[in-house]
N, C-alpha and C. Protein backbone atom coordinates (compact mmCIF):
# COMPACT_ATOMS: atom_id res chain seq x y z
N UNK A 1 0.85 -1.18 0.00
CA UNK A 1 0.00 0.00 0.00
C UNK A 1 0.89 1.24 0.00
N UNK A 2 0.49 2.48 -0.84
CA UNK A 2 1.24 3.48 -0.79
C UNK A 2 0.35 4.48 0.22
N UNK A 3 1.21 5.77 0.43
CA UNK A 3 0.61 6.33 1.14
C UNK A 3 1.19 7.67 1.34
N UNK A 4 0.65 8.90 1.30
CA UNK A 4 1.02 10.21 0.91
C UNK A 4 1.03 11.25 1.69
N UNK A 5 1.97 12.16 1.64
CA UNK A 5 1.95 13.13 2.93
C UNK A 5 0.35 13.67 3.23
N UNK A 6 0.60 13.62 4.48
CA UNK A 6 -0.81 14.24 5.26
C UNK A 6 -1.74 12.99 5.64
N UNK A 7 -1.01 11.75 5.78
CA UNK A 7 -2.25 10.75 5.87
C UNK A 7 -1.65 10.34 7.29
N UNK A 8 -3.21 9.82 7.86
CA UNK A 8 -2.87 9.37 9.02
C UNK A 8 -3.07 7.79 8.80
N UNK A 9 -1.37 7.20 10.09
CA UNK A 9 -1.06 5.73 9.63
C UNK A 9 -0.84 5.43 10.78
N UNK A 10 -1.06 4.27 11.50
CA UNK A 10 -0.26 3.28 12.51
C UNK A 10 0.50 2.71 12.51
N UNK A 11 1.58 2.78 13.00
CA UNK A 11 2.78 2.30 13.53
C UNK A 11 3.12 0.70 13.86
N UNK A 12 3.54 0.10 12.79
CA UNK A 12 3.81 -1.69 13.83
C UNK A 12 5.10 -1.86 13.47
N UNK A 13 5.85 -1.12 14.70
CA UNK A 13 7.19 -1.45 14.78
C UNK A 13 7.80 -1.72 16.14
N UNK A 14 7.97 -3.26 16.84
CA UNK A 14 7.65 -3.53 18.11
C UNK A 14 9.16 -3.24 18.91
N UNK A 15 10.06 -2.40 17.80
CA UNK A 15 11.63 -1.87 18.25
C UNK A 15 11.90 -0.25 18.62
N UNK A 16 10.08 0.44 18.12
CA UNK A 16 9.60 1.48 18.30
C UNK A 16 9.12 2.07 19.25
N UNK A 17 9.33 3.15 20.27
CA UNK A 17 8.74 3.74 20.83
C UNK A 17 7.24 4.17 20.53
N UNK A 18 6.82 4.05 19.31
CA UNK A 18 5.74 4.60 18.76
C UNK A 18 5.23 3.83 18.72
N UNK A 19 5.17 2.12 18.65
CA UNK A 19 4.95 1.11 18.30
C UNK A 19 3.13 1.14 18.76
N UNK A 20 1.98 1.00 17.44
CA UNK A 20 0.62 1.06 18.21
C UNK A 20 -0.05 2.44 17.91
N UNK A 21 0.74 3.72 17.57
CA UNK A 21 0.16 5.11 17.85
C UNK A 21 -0.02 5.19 16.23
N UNK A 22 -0.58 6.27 16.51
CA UNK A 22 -0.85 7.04 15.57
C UNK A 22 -0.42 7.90 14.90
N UNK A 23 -0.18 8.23 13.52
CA UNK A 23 1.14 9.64 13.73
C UNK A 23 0.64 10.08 12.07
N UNK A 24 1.42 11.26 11.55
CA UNK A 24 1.21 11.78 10.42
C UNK A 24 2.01 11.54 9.33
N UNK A 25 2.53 11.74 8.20
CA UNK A 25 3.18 11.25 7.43
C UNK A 25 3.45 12.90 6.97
N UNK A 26 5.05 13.20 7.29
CA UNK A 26 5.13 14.12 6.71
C UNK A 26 6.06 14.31 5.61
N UNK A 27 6.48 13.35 5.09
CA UNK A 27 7.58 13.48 4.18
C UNK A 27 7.42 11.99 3.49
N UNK A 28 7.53 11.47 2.25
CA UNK A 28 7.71 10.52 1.19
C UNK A 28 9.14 10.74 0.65
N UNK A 29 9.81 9.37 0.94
CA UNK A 29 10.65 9.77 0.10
C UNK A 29 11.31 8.45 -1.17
N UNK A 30 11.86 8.32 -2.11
CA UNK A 30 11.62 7.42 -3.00
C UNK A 30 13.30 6.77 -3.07
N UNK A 31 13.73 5.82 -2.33
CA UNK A 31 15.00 5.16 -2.13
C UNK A 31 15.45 4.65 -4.11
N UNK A 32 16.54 4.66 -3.57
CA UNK A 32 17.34 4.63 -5.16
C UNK A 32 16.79 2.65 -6.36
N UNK A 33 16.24 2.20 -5.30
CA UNK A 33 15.59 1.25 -5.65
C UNK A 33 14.11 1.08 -6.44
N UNK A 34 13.50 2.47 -5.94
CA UNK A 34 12.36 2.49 -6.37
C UNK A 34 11.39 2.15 -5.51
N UNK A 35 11.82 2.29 -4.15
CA UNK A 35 10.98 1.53 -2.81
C UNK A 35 10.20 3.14 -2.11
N UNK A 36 9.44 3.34 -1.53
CA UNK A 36 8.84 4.65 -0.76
C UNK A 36 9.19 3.82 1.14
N UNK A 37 9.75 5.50 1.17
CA UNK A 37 9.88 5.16 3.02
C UNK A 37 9.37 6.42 3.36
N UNK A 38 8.69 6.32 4.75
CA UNK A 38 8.25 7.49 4.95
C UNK A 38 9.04 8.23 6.77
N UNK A 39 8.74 9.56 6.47
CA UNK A 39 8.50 10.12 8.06
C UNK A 39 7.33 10.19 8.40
N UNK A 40 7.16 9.86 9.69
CA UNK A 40 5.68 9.97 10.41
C UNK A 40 6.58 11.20 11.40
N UNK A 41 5.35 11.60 11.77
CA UNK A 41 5.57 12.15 12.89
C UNK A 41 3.93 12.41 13.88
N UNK A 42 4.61 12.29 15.07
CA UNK A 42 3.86 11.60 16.76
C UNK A 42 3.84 13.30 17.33
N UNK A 43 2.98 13.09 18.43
CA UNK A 43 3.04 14.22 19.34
C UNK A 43 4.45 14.38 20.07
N UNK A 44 4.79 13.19 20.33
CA UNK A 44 6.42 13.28 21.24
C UNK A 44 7.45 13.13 20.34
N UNK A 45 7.25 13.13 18.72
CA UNK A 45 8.76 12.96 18.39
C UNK A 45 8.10 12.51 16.73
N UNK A 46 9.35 11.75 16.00
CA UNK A 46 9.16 11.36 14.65
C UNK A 46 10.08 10.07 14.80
N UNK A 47 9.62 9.05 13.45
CA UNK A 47 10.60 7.83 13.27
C UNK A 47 10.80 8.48 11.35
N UNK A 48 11.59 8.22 11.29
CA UNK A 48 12.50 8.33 9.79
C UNK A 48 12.80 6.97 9.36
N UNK A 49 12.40 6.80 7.67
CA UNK A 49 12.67 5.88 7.08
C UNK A 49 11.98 4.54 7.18
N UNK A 50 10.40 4.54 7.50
CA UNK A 50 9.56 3.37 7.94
C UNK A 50 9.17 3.34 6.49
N UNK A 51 9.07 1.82 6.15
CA UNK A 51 8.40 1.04 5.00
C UNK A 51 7.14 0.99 5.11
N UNK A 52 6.68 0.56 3.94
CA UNK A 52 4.72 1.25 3.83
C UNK A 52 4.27 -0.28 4.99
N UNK A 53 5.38 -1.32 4.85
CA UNK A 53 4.95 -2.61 4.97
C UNK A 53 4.68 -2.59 6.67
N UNK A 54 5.03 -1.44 7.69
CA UNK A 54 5.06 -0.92 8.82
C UNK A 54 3.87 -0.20 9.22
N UNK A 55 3.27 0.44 8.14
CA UNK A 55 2.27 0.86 8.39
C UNK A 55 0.38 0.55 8.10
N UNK A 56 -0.03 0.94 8.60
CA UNK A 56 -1.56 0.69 7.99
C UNK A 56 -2.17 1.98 8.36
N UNK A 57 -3.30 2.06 7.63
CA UNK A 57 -4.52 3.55 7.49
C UNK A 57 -4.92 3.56 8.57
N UNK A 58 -4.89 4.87 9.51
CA UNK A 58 -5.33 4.97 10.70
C UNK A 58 -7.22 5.24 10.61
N UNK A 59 -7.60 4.77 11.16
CA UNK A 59 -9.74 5.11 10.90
C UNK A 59 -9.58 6.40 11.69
N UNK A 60 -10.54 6.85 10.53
CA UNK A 60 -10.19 8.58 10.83
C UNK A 60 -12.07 8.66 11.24
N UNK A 61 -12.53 8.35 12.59
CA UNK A 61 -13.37 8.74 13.24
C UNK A 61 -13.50 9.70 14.15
């Protein structure tokens, strides 16, 4: 799944402080492979360089 700045995504990274939350996607960026990694960013901080395969669509209720 791809996924584009301004979307809200969840976090399953169990080496993560964030691991479970919720966070924003503020940056896409496109590795020399042709792969997308993103920045999220959290109320307490940001993770750099997470794979789409890390994330899922947060339900925006």
């Amino acid at each position: 799944m791809e996924f584009d700045e301004d979307d809200s995504v969840v976090l399953h990274d169990k080496h993560s402080e964030f691991d479970g939350e919720i966070g924003t996607i503020t940056q896409v960026v496109e590795t020399m492979f042709g792969d997308e990694t993103y920045t999220i960013s959290f109320d307490d901080g940001q993770e750099v360089g997470i794979s789409a395969d890390q994330l899922d669509p947060a339900d925006e209720e």
